[in-house]
C-alpha atoms as a PDB file:
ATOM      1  CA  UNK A   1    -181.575-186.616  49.958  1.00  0.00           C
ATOM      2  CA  UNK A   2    -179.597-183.427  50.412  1.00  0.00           C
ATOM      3  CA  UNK A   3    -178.900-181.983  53.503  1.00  0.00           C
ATOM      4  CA  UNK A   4    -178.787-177.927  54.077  1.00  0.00           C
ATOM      5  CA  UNK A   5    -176.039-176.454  54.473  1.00  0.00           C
ATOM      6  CA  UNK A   6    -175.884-174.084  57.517  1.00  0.00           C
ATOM      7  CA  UNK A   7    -175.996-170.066  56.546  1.00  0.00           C
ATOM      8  CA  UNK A   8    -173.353-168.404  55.527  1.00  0.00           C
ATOM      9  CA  UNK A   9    -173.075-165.690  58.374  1.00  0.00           C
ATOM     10  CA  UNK A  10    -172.732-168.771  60.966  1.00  0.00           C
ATOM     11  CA  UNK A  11    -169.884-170.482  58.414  1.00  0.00           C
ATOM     12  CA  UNK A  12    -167.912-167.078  57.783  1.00  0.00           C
ATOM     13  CA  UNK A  13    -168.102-165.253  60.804  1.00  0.00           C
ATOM     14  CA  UNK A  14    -166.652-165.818  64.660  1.00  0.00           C
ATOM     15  CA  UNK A  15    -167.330-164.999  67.749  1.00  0.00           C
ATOM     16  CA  UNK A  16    -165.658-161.326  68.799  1.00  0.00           C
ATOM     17  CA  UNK A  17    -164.224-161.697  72.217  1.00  0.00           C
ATOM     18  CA  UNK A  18    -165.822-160.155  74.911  1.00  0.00           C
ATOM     19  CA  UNK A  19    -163.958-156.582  76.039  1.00  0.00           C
ATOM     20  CA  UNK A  20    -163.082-156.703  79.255  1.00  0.00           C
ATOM     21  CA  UNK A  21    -164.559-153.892  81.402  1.00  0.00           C
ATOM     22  CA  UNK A  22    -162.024-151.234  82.176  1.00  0.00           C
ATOM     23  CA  UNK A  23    -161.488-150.602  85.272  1.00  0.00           C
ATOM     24  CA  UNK A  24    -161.156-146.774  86.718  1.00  0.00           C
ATOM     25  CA  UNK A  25    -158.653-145.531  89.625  1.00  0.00           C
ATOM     26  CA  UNK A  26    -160.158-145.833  92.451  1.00  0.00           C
ATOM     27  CA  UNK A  27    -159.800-142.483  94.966  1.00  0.00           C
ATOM     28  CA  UNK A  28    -157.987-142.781  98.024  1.00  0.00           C
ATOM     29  CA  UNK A  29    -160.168-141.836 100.788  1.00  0.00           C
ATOM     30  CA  UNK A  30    -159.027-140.605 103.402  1.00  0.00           C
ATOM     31  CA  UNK A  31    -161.735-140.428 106.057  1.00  0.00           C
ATOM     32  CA  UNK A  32    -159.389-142.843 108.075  1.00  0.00           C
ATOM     33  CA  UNK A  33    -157.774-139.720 108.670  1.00  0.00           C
ATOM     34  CA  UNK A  34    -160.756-137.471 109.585  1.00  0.00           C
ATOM     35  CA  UNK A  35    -161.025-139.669 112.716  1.00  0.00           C
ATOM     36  CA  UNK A  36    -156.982-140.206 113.737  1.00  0.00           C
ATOM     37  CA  UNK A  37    -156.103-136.625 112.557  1.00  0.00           C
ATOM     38  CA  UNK A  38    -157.161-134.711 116.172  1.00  0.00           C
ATOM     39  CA  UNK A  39    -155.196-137.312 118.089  1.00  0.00           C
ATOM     40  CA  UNK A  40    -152.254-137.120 115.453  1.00  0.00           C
ATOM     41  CA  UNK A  41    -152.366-133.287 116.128  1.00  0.00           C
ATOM     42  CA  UNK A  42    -152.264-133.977 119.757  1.00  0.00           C
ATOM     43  CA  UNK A  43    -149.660-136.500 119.940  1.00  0.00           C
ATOM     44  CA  UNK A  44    -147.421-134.086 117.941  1.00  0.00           C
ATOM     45  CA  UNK A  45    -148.114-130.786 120.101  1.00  0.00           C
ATOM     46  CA  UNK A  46    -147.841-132.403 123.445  1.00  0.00           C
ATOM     47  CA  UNK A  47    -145.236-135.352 122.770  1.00  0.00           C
ATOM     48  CA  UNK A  48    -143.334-134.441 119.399  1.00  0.00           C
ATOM     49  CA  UNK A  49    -142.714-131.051 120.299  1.00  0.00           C
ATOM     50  CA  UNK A  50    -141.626-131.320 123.610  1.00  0.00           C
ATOM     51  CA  UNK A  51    -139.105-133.596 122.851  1.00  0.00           C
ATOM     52  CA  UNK A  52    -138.000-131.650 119.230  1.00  0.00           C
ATOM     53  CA  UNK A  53    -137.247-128.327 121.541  1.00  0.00           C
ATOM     54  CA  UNK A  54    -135.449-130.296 123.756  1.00  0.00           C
ATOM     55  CA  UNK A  55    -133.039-131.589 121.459  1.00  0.00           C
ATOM     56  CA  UNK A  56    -132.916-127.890 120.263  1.00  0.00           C
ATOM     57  CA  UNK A  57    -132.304-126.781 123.294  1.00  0.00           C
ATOM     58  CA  UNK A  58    -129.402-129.261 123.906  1.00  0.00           C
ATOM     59  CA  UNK A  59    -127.332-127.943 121.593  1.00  0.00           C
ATOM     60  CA  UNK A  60    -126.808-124.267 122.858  1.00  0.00           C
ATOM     61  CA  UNK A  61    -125.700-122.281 126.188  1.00  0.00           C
ATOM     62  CA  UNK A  62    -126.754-119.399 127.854  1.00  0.00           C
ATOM     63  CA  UNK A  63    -123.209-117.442 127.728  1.00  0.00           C
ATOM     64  CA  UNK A  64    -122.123-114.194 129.488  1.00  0.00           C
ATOM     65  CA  UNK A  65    -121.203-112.977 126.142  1.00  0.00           C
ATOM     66  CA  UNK A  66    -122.906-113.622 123.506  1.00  0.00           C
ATOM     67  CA  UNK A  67    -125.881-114.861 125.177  1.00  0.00           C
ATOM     68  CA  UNK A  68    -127.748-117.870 123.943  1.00  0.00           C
ATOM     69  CA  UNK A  69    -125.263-119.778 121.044  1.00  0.00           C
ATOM     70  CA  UNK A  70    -124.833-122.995 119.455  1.00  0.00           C
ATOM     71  CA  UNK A  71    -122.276-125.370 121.492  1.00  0.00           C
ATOM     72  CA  UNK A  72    -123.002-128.310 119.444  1.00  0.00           C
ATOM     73  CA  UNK A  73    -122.179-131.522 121.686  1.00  0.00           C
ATOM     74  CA  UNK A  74    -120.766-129.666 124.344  1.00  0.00           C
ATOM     75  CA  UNK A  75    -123.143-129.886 126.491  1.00  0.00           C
ATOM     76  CA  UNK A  76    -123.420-133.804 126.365  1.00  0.00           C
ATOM     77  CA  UNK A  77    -119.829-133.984 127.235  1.00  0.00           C
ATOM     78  CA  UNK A  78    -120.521-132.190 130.247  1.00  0.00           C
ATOM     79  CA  UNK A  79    -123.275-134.507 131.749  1.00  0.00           C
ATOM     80  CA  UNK A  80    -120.848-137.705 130.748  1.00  0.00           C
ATOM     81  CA  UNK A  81    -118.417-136.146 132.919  1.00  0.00           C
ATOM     82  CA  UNK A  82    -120.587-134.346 135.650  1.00  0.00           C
ATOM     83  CA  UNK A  83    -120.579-136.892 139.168  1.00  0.00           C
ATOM     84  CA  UNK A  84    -124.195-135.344 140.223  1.00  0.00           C
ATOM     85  CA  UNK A  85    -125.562-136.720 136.684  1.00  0.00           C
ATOM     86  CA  UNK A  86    -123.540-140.232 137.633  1.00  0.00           C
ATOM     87  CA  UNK A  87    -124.955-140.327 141.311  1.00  0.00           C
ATOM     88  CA  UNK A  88    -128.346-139.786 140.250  1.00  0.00           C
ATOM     89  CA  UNK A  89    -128.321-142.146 137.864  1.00  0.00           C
ATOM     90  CA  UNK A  90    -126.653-144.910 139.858  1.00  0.00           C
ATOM     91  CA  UNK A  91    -129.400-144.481 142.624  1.00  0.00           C
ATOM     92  CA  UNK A  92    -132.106-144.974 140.407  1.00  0.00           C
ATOM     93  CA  UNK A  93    -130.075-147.964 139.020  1.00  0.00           C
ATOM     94  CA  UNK A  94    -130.065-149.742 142.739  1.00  0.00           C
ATOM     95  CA  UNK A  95    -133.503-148.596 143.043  1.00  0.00           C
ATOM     96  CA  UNK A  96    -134.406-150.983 140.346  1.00  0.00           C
ATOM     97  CA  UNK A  97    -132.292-153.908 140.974  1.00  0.00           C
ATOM     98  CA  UNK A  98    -134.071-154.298 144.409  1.00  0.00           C
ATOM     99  CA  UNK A  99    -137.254-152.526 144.203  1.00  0.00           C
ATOM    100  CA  UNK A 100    -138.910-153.737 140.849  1.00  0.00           C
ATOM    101  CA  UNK A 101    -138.056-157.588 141.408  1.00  0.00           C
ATOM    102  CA  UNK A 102    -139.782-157.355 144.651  1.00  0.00           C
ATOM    103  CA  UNK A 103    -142.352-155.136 143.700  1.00  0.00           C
ATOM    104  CA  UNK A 104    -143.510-158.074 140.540  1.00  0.00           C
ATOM    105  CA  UNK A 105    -142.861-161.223 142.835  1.00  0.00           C
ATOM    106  CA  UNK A 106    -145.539-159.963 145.384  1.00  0.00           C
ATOM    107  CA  UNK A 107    -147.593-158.654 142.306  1.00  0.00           C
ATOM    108  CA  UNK A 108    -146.999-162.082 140.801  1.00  0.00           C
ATOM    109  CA  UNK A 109    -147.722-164.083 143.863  1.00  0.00           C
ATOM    110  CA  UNK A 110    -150.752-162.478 144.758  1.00  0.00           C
ATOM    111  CA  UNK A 111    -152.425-163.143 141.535  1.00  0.00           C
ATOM    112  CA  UNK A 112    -151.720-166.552 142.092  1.00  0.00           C
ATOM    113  CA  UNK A 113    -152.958-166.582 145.180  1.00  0.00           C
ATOM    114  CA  UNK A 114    -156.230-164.538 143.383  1.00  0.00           C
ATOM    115  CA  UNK A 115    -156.428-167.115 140.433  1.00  0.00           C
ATOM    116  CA  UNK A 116    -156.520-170.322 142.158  1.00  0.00           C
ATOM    117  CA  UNK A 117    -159.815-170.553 143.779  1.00  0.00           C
ATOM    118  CA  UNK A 118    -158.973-171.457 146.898  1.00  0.00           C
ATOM    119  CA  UNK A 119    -159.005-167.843 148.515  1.00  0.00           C
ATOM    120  CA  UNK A 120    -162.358-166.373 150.712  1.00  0.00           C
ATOM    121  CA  UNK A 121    -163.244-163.264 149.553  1.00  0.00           C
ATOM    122  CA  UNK A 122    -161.421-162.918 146.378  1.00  0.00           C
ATOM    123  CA  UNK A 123    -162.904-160.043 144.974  1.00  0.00           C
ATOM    124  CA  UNK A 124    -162.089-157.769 148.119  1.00  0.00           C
ATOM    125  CA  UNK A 125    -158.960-158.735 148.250  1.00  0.00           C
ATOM    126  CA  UNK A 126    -158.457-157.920 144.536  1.00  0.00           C
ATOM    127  CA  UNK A 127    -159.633-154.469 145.650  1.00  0.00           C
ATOM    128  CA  UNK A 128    -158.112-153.879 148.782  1.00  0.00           C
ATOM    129  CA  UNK A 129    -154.786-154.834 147.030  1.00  0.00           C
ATOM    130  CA  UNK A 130    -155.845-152.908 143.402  1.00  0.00           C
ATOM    131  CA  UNK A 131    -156.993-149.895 145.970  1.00  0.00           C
ATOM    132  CA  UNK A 132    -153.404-147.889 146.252  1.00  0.00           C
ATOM    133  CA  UNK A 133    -153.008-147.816 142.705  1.00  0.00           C
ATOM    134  CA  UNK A 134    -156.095-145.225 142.856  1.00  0.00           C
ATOM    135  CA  UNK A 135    -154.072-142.756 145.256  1.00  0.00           C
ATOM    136  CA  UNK A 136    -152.103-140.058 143.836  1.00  0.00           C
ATOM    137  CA  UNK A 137    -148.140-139.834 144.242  1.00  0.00           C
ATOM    138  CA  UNK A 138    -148.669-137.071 145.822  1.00  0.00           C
ATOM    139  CA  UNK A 139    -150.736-137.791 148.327  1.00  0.00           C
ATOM    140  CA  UNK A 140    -149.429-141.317 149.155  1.00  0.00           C
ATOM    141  CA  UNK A 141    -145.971-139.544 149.355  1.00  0.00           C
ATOM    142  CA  UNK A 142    -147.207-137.226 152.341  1.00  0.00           C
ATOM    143  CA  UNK A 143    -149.221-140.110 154.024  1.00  0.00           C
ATOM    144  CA  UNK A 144    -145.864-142.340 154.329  1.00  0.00           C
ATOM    145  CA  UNK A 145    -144.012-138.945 155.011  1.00  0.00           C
ATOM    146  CA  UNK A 146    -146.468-138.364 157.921  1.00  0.00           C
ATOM    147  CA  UNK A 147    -145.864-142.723 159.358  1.00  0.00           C
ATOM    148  CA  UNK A 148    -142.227-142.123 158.809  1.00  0.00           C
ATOM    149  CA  UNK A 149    -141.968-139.361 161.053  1.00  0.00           C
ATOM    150  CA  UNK A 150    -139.516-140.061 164.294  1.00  0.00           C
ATOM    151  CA  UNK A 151    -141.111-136.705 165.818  1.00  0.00           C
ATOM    152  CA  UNK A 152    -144.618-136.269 164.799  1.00  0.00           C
ATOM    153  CA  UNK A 153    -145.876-139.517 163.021  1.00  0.00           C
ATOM    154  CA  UNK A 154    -146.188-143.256 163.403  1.00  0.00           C
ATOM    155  CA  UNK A 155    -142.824-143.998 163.938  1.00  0.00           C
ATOM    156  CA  UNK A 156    -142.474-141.452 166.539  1.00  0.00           C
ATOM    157  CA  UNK A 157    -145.563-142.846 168.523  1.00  0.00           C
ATOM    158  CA  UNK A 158    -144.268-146.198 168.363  1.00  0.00           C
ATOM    159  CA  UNK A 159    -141.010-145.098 169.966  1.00  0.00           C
ATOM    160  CA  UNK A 160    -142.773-143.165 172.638  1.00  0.00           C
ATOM    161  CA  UNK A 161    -145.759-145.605 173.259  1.00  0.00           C
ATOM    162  CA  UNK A 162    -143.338-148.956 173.632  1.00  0.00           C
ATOM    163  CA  UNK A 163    -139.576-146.935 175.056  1.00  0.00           C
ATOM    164  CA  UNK A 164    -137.783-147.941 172.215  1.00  0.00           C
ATOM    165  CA  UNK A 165    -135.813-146.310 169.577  1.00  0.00           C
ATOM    166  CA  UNK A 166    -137.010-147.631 165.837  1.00  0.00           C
ATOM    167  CA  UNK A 167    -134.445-146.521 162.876  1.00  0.00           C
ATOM    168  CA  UNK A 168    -135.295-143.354 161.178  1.00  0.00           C
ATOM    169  CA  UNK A 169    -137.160-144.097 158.191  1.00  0.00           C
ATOM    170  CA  UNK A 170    -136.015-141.083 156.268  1.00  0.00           C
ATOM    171  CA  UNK A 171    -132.069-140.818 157.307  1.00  0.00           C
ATOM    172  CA  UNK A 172    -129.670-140.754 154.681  1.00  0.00           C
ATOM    173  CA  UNK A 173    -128.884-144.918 154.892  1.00  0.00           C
ATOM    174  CA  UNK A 174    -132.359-145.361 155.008  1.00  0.00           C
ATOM    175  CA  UNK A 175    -134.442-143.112 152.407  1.00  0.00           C
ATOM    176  CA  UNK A 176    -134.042-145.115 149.521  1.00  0.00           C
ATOM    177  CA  UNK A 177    -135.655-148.167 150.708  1.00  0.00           C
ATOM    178  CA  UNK A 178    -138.546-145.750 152.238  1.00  0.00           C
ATOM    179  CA  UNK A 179    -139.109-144.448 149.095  1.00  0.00           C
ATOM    180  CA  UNK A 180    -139.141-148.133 147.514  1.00  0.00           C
ATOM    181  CA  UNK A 181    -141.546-149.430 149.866  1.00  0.00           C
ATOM    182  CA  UNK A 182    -144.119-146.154 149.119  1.00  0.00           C
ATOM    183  CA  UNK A 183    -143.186-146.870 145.229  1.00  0.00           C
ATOM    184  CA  UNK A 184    -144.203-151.072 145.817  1.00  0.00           C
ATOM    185  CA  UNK A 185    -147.481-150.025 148.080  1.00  0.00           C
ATOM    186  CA  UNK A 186    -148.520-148.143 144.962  1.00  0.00           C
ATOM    187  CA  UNK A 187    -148.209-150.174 142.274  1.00  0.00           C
ATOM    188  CA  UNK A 188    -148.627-153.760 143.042  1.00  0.00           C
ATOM    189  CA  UNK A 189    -151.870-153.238 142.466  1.00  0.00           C
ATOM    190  CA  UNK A 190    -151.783-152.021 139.135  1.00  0.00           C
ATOM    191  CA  UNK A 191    -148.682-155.264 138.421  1.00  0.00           C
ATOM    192  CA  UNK A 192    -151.142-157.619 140.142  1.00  0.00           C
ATOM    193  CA  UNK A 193    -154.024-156.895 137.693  1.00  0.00           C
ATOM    194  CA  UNK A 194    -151.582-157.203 134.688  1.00  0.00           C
ATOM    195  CA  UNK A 195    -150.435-160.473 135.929  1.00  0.00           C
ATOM    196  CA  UNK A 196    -154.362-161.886 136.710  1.00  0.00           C
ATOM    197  CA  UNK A 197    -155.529-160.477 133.510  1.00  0.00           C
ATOM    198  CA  UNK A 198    -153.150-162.942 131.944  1.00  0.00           C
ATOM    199  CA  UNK A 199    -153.809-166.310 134.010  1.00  0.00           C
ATOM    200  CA  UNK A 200    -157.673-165.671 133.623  1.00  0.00           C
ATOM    201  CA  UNK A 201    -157.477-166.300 130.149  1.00  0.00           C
ATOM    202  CA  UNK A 202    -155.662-169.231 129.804  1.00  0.00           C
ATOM    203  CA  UNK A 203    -157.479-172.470 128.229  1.00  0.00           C
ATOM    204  CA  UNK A 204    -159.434-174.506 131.104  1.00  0.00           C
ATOM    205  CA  UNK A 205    -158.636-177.732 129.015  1.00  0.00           C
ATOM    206  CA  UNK A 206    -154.635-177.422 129.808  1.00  0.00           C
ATOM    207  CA  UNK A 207    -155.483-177.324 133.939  1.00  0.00           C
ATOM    208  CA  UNK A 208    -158.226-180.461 133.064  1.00  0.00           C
ATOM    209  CA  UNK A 209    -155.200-182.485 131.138  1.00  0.00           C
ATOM    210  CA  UNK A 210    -152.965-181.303 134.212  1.00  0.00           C
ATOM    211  CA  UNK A 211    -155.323-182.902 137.110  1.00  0.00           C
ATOM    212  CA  UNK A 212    -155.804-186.046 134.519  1.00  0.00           C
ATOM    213  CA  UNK A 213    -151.781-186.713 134.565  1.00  0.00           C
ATOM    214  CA  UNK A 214    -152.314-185.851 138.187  1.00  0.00           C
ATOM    215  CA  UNK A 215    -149.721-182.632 138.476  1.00  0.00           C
ATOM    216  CA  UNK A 216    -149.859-180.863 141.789  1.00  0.00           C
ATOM    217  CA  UNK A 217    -150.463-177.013 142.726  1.00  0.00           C
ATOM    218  CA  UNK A 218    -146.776-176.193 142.479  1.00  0.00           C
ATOM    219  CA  UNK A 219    -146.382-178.147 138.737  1.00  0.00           C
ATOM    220  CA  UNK A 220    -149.485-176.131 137.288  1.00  0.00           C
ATOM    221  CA  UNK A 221    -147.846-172.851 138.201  1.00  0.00           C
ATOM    222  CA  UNK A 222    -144.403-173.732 136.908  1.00  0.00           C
ATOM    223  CA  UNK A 223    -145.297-175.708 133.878  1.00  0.00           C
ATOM    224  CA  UNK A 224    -148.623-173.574 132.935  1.00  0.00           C
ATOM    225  CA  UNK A 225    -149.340-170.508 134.378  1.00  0.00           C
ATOM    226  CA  UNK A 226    -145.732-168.953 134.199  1.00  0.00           C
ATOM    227  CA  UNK A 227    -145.028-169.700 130.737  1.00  0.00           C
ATOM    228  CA  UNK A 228    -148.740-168.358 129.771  1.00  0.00           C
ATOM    229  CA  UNK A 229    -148.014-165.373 131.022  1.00  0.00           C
ATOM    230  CA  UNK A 230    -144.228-164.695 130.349  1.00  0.00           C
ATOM    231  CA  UNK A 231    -146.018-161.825 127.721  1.00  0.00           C
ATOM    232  CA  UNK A 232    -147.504-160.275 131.099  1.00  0.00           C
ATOM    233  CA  UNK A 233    -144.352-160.600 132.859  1.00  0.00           C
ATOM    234  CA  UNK A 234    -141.751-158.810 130.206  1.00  0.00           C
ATOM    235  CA  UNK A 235    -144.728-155.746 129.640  1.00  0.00           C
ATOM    236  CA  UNK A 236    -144.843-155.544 133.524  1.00  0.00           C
ATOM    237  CA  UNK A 237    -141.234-155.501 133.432  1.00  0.00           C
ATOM    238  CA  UNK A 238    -141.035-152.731 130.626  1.00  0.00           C
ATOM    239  CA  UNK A 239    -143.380-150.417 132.970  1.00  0.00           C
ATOM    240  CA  UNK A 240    -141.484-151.047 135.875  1.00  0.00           C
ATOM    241  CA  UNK A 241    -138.337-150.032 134.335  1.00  0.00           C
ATOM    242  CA  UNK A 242    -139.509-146.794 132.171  1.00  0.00           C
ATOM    243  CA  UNK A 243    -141.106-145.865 135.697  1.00  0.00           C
ATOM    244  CA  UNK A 244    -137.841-146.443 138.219  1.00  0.00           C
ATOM    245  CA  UNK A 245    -135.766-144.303 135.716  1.00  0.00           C
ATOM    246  CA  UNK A 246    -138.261-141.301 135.644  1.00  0.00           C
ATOM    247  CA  UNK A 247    -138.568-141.465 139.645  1.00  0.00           C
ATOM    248  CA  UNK A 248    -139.583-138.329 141.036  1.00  0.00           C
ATOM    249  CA  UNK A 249    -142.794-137.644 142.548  1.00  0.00           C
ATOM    250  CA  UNK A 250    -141.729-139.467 145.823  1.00  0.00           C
ATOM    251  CA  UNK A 251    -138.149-138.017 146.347  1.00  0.00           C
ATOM    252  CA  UNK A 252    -139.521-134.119 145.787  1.00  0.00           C
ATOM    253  CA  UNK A 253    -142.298-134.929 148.182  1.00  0.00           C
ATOM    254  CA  UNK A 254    -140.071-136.093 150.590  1.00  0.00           C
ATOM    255  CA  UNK A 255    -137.559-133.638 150.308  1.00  0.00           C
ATOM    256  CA  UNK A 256    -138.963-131.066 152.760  1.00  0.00           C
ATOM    257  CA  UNK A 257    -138.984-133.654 155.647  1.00  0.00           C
ATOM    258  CA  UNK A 258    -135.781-134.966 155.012  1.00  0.00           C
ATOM    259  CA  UNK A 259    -133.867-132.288 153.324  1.00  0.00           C
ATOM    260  CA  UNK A 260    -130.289-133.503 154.592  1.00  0.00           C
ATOM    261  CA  UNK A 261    -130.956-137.080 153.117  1.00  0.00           C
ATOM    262  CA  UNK A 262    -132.542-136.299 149.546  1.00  0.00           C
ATOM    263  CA  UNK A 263    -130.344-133.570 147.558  1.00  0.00           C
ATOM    264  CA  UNK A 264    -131.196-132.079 144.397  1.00  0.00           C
ATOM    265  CA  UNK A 265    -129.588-134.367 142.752  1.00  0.00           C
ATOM    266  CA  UNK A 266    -130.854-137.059 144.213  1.00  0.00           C
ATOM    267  CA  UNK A 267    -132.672-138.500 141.247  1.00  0.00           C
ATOM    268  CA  UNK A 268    -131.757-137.479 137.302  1.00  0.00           C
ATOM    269  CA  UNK A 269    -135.012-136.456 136.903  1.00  0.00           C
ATOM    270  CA  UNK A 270    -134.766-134.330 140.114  1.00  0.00           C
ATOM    271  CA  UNK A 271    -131.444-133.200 138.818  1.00  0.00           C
ATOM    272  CA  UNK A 272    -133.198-132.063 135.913  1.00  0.00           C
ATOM    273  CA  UNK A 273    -136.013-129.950 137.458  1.00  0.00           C
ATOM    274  CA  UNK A 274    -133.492-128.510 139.849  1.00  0.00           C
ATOM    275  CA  UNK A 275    -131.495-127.349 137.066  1.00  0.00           C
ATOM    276  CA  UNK A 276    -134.712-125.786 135.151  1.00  0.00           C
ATOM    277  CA  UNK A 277    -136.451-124.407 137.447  1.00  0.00           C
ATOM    278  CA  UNK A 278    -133.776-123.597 140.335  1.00  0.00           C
ATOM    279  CA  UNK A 279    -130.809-123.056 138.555  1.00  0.00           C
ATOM    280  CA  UNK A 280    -132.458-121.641 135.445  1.00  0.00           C
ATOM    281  CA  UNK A 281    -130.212-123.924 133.171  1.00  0.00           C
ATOM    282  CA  UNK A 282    -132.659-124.790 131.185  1.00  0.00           C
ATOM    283  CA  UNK A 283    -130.054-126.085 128.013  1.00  0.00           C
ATOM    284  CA  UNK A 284    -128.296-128.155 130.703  1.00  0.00           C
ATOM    285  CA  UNK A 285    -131.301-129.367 132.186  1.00  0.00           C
ATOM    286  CA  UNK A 286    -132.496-130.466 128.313  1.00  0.00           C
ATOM    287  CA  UNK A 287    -129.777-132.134 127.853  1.00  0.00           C
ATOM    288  CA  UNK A 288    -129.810-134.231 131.038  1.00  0.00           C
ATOM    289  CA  UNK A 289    -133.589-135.060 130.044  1.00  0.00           C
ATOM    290  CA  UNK A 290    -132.668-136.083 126.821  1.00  0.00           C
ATOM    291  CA  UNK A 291    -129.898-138.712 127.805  1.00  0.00           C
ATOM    292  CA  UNK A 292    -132.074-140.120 130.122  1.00  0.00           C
ATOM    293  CA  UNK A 293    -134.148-141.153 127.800  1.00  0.00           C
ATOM    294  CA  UNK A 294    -132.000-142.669 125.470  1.00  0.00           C
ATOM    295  CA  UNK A 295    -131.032-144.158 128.300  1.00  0.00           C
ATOM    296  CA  UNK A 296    -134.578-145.429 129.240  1.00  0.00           C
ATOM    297  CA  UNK A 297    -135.273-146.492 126.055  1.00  0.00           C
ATOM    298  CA  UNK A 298    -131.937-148.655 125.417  1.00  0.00           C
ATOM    299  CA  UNK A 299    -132.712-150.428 128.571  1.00  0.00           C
ATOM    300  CA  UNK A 300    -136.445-151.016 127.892  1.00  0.00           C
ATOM    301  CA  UNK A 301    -135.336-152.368 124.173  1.00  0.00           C
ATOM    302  CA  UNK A 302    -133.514-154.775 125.682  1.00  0.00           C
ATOM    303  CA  UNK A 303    -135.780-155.921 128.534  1.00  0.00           C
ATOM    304  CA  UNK A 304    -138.156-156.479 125.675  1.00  0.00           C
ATOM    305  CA  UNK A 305    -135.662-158.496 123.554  1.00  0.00           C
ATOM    306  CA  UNK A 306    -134.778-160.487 125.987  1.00  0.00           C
ATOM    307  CA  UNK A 307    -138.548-161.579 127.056  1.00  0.00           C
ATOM    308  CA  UNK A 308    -138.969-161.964 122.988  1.00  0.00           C
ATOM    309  CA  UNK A 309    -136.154-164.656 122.816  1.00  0.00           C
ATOM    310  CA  UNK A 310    -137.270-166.115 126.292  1.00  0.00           C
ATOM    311  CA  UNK A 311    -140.644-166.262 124.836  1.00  0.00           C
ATOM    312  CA  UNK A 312    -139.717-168.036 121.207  1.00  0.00           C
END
């Protein structure tokens, strides 16, 4: 019995590999771009720009001869050693060693005092409280102008309606603290809803394994809530600080009813627009702008750093 043999093409021939399919370069697309590109172009006009011609600006001096020429660092050298740059500066430092801590404890405690549950009317008090926030600088600046007053406003009514003499809110010894509590009336509001945001999204199941090991009011807020919201605490803390350094609004508001206790240098960024627009230094007043905000920045770094390592 013989078998067959298989054909030959199947015995001599075998299998060609399969090519593999080429692939082709695929485009970039940039449509992404299409959509960020207006706010790019924005951004660069209204933000970039500014703060290029500053620099720019920085760098020369208006000269009675020779008008408008490069000084190179002079003009740095100048506000290091200028004591209206150093006075303004060390103002708005005080102002935020008292003012912001205050400002974020109340802000703090009252969205505590929100988040618990155990407070009537919650969500008008969250408004009442948020409700400042909504007012302009401006216009809370001349309200508390008009209460601080010793001839014509609040102050001056009390004094008159009860024979007594009250401090005057906007005296020289005084003025700082006036403008801190306008400052703290406008933005705990805006620190309270930071700080709420935070504790309303924390896990229920942590306060349920809290009440099982039987912790108390006090031990949820120092053992849960704070360290949920330590993220909440160092951006609060970030705001707080960019905001005391650029301080202005409130001390040129108040400067027409207490001219003899807020100068023009009063603030740096006072200094500043006294310079520019008063004094028509307008290199000077560039260069006080821009070490401010080196300034500003250094100090917010290391606000945030410091939360960061708190944090891990």
């Amino acid at each position: 019995m013989t078998t067959a043999s298989p054909p030959p093409a199947v015995l001599g021939t075998q299998p060609k590999p399969a090519k593999r399919a080429q692939k082709r370069p695929q485009k970039r697309s940039w449509s992404g771009w299409l959509f960020i590109g207006p706010f790019m172009a924005v951004f660069a006009l209204v933000f970039l720009a500014p703060i290029a011609y500053s620099i720019f600006l920085s760098f020369f001096r208006n000269q009675l001869v020779g008008g408008n020429g490069f000084v190179g660092f002079a003009n740095y050298s100048q506000a290091l050693q200028d004591p209206q740059f150093w006075s303004s500066l060390f103002r708005v430092t005080l102002f935020l060693a008292v003012q912001v801590p205050v400002m974020l404890l109340i802000a703090l405690l009252v969205a505590l005092a929100l988040d618990s549950g155990r407070l009537y009317g919650k969500s008008f008090f969250r408004i009442s409280i948020f409700l400042p926030y909504a007012v302009p600088a401006v216009v809370a600046s001349l309200m508390w102008g008009f209460m601080y007053g010793t001839r014509f406003g609040l102050v001056g009514n009390i004094n008159s309606a009860l024979g007594i003499n009250l401090p005057n809110p906007l005296s020289p010894e005084l003025i700082l603290a006036s403008i801190g509590n306008i400052v703290t009336w406008e933005f705990i509001g805006y620190n309270m809803l930071i700080f709420y945001s935070a504790l309303r999204v924390i896990p229920k199941s942590l306060y349920e394994a809290a009440e099982i090991d039987g912790a108390s009011q006090f031990r949820l807020v120092t053992a849960i809530k704070l360290p949920a919201i330590r993220g909440a605490l160092v951006v609060a803390g970030i705001f707080s600080v960019i905001g005391s350094f650029q301080l202005f609004n409130e001390p040129a508001i108040l400067q027409s009813l207490a001219p003899n206790s807020i100068s023009t240098f009063f603030t740096p960024n006072l200094y500043a627009y006294s310079l520019s627009f008063s004094g028509q230094q307008y290199n000077y007043s560039a260069t006080v702008a821009i070490i401010m905000g080196i300034i500003t920045m250094v100090i917010a770094y290391a606000v945030q750093l410091r939360g960061m390592r708190k944090e891990s």
